[in-house]
C-alpha atoms as a PDB file:
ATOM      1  CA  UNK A   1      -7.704  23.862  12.284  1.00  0.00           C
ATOM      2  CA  UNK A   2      -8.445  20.302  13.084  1.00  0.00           C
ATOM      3  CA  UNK A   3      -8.425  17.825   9.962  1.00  0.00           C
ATOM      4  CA  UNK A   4     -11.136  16.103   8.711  1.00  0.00           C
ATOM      5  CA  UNK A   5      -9.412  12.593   9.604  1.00  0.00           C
ATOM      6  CA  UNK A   6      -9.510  13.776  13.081  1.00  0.00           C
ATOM      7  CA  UNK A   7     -13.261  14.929  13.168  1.00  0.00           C
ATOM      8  CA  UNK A   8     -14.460  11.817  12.330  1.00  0.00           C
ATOM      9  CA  UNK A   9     -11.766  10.223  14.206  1.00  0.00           C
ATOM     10  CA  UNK A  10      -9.630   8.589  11.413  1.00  0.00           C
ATOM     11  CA  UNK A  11      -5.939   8.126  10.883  1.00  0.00           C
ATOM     12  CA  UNK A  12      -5.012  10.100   7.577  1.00  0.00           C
ATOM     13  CA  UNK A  13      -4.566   6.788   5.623  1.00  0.00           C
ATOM     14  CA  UNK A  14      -8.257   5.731   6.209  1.00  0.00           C
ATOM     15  CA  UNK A  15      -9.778   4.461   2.889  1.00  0.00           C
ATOM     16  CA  UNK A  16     -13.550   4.991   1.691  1.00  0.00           C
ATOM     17  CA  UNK A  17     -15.419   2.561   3.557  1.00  0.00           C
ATOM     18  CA  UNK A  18     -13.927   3.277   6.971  1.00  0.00           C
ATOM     19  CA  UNK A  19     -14.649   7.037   6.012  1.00  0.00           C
ATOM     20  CA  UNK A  20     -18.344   6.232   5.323  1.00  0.00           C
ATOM     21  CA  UNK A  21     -18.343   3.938   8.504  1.00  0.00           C
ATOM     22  CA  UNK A  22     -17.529   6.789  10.895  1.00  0.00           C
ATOM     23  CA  UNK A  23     -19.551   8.886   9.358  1.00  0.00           C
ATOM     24  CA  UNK A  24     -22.587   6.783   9.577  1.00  0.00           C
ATOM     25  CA  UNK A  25     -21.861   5.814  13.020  1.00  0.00           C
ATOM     26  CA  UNK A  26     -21.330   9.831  14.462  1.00  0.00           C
ATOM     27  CA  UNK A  27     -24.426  11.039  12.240  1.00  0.00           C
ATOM     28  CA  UNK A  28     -25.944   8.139  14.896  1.00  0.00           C
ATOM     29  CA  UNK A  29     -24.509   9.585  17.608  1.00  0.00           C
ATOM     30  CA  UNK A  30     -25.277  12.977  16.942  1.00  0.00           C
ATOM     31  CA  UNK A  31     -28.529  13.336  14.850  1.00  0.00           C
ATOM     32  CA  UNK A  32     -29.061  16.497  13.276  1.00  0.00           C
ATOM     33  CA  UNK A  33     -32.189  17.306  15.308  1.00  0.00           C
ATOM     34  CA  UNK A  34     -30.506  16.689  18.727  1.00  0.00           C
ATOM     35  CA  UNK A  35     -27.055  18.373  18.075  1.00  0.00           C
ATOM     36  CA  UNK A  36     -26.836  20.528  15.478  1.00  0.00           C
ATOM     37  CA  UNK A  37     -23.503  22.004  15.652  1.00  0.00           C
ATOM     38  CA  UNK A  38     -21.475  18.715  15.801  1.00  0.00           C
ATOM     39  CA  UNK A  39     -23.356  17.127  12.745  1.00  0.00           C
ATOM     40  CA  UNK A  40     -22.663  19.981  10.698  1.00  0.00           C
ATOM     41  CA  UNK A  41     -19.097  19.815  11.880  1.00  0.00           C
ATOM     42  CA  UNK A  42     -19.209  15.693  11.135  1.00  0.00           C
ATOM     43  CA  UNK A  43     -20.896  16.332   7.437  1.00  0.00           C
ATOM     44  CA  UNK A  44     -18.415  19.070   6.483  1.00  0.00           C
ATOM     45  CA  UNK A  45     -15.980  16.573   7.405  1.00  0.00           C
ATOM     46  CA  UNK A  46     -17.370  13.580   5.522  1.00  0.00           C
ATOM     47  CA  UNK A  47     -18.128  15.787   2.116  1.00  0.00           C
ATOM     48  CA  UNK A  48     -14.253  16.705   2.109  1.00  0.00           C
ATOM     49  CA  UNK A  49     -13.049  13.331   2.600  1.00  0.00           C
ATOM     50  CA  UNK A  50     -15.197  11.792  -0.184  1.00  0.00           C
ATOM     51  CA  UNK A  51     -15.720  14.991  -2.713  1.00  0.00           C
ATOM     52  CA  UNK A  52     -12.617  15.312  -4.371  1.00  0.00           C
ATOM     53  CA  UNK A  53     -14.333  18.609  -6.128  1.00  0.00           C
ATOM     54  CA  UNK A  54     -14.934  19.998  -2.526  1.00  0.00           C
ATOM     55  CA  UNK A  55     -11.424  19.073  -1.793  1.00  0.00           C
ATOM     56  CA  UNK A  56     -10.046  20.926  -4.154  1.00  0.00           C
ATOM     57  CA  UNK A  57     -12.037  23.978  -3.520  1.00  0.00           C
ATOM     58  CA  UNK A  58     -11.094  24.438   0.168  1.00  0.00           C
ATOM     59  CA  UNK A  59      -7.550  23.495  -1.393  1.00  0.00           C
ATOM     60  CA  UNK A  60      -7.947  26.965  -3.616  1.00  0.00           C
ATOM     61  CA  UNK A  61      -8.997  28.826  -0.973  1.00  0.00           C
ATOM     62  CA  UNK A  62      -6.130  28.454   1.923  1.00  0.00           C
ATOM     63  CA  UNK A  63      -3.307  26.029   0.494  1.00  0.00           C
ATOM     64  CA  UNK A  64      -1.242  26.371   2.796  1.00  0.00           C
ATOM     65  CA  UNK A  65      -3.651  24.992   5.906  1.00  0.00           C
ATOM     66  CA  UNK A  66      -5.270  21.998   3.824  1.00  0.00           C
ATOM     67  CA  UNK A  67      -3.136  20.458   1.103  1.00  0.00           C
ATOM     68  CA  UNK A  68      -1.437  18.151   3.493  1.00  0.00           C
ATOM     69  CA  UNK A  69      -4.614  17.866   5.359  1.00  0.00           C
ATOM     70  CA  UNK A  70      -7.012  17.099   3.170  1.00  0.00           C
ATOM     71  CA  UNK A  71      -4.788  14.882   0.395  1.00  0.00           C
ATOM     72  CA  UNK A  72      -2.822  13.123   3.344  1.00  0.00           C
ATOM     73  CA  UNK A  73       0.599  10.446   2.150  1.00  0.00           C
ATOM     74  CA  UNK A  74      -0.315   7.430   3.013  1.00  0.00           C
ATOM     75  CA  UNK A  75       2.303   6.247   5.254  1.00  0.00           C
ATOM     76  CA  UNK A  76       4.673   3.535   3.390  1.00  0.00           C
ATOM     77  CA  UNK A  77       6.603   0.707   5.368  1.00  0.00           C
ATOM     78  CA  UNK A  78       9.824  -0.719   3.189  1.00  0.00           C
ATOM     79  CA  UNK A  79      10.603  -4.520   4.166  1.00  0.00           C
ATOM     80  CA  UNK A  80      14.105  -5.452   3.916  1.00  0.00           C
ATOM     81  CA  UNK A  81      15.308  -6.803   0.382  1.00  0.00           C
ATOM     82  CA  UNK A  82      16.148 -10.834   0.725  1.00  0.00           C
ATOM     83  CA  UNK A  83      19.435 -11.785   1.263  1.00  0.00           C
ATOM     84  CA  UNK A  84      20.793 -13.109  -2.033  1.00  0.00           C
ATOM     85  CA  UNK A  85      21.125 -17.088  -1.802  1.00  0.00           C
ATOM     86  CA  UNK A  86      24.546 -18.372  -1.431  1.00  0.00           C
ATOM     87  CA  UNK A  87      27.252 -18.888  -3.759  1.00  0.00           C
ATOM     88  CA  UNK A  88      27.207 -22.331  -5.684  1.00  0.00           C
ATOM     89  CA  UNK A  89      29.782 -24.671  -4.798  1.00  0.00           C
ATOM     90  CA  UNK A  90      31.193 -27.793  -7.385  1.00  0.00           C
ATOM     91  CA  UNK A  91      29.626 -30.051  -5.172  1.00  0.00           C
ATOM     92  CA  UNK A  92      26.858 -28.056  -5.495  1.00  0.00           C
ATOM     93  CA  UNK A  93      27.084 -28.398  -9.531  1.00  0.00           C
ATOM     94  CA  UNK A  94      27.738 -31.835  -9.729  1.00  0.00           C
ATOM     95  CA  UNK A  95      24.262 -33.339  -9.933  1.00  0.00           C
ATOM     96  CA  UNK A  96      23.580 -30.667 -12.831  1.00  0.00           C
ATOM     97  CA  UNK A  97      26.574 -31.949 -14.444  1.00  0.00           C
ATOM     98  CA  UNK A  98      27.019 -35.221 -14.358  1.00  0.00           C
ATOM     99  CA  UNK A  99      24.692 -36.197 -17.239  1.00  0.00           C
ATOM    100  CA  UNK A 100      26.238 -33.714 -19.677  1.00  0.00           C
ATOM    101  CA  UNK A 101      29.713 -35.372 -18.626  1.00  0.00           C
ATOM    102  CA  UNK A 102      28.765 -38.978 -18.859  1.00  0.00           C
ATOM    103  CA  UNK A 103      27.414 -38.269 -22.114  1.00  0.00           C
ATOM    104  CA  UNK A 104      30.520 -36.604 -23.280  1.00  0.00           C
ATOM    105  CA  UNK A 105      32.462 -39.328 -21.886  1.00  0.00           C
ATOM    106  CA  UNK A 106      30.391 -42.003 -23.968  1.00  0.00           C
ATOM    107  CA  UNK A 107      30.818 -39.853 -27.001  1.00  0.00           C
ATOM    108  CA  UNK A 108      34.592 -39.688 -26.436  1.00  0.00           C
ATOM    109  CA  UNK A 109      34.715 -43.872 -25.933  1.00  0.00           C
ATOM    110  CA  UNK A 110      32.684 -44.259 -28.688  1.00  0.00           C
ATOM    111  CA  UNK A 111      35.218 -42.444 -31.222  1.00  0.00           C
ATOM    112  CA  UNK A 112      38.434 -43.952 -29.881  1.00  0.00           C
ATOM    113  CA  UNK A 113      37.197 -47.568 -30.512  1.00  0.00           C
ATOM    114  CA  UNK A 114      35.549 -47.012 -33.388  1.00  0.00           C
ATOM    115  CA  UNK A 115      38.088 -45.744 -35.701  1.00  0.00           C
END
C-alpha cells in the first residue's frame, strides 16, 4: 500500500502547507477531467493527510497497514549537550575577591588603631 506522503510525493514529516502545496500543484498536473484515476488517487491522499476524522477512520478499519502511515514520527535530531565550562582557578577568583578582602582588611586596620 503506498502512503499518502508518497502519493503526493512528501517525506512523512511534511507539515500542512507543504501538504496543501503538492496537492495544489498535482491537482494541476492532473485535472480531474483529463486523468481521472490519478486525481482521485491524489485527493484520497490529500483528505487523509489533512482530515484527522478520515484518518482515524481508515485507522479503524486496517490498523495494522496505516497507523504508522498515516500518523508518521517526525524524525528528531539530538545535538550534543555543551561541554561544561572549566573549573575556576584562584587566579581566576581574584578579581571577584579582592574588594570583599580590601574591605575586610580596612575594617581589621580600623579596629586595631582605634582601640
Amino acid at each position: 500500500m503506498e502512503t499518502p506522503h508518497a502519493v503526493l510525493g512528501l517525506p512523512a514529516a511534511a507539515g500542512a502547507e507543504e501538504i496543501t502545496r503538492a496537492y495544489r500543484k498535482l491537482v494541476r498536473r492532473y485535472p480531474p477531467e483529463l486523468a481521472p484515476q490519478q486525481f482521485a488517487r491524489i485527493h484520497r491522499a490529500y483528505q487523509l493527510l489533512t482530515s484527522p476524522e478520515r484518518r482515524m477512520e481508515v485507522a479503524r478499519i486496517a490498523p495494522e497497514e496505516t497507523i504508522d502511515q498515516l500518523f508518521p514520527v517526525p524524525a528528531t535530531i539530538l545535538k550534543a549537550a555543551p561541554s561544561p565550562p572549566p573549573l575556576l582557578a584562584e587566579r581566576d577568583l581574584e578579581p571577584l575577591l579582592a574588594p570583599f578582602r580590601r574591605a575586610r582588611l580596612v575594617r581589621i586596620l580600623r579596629e586595631a588603631f582605634a582601640g
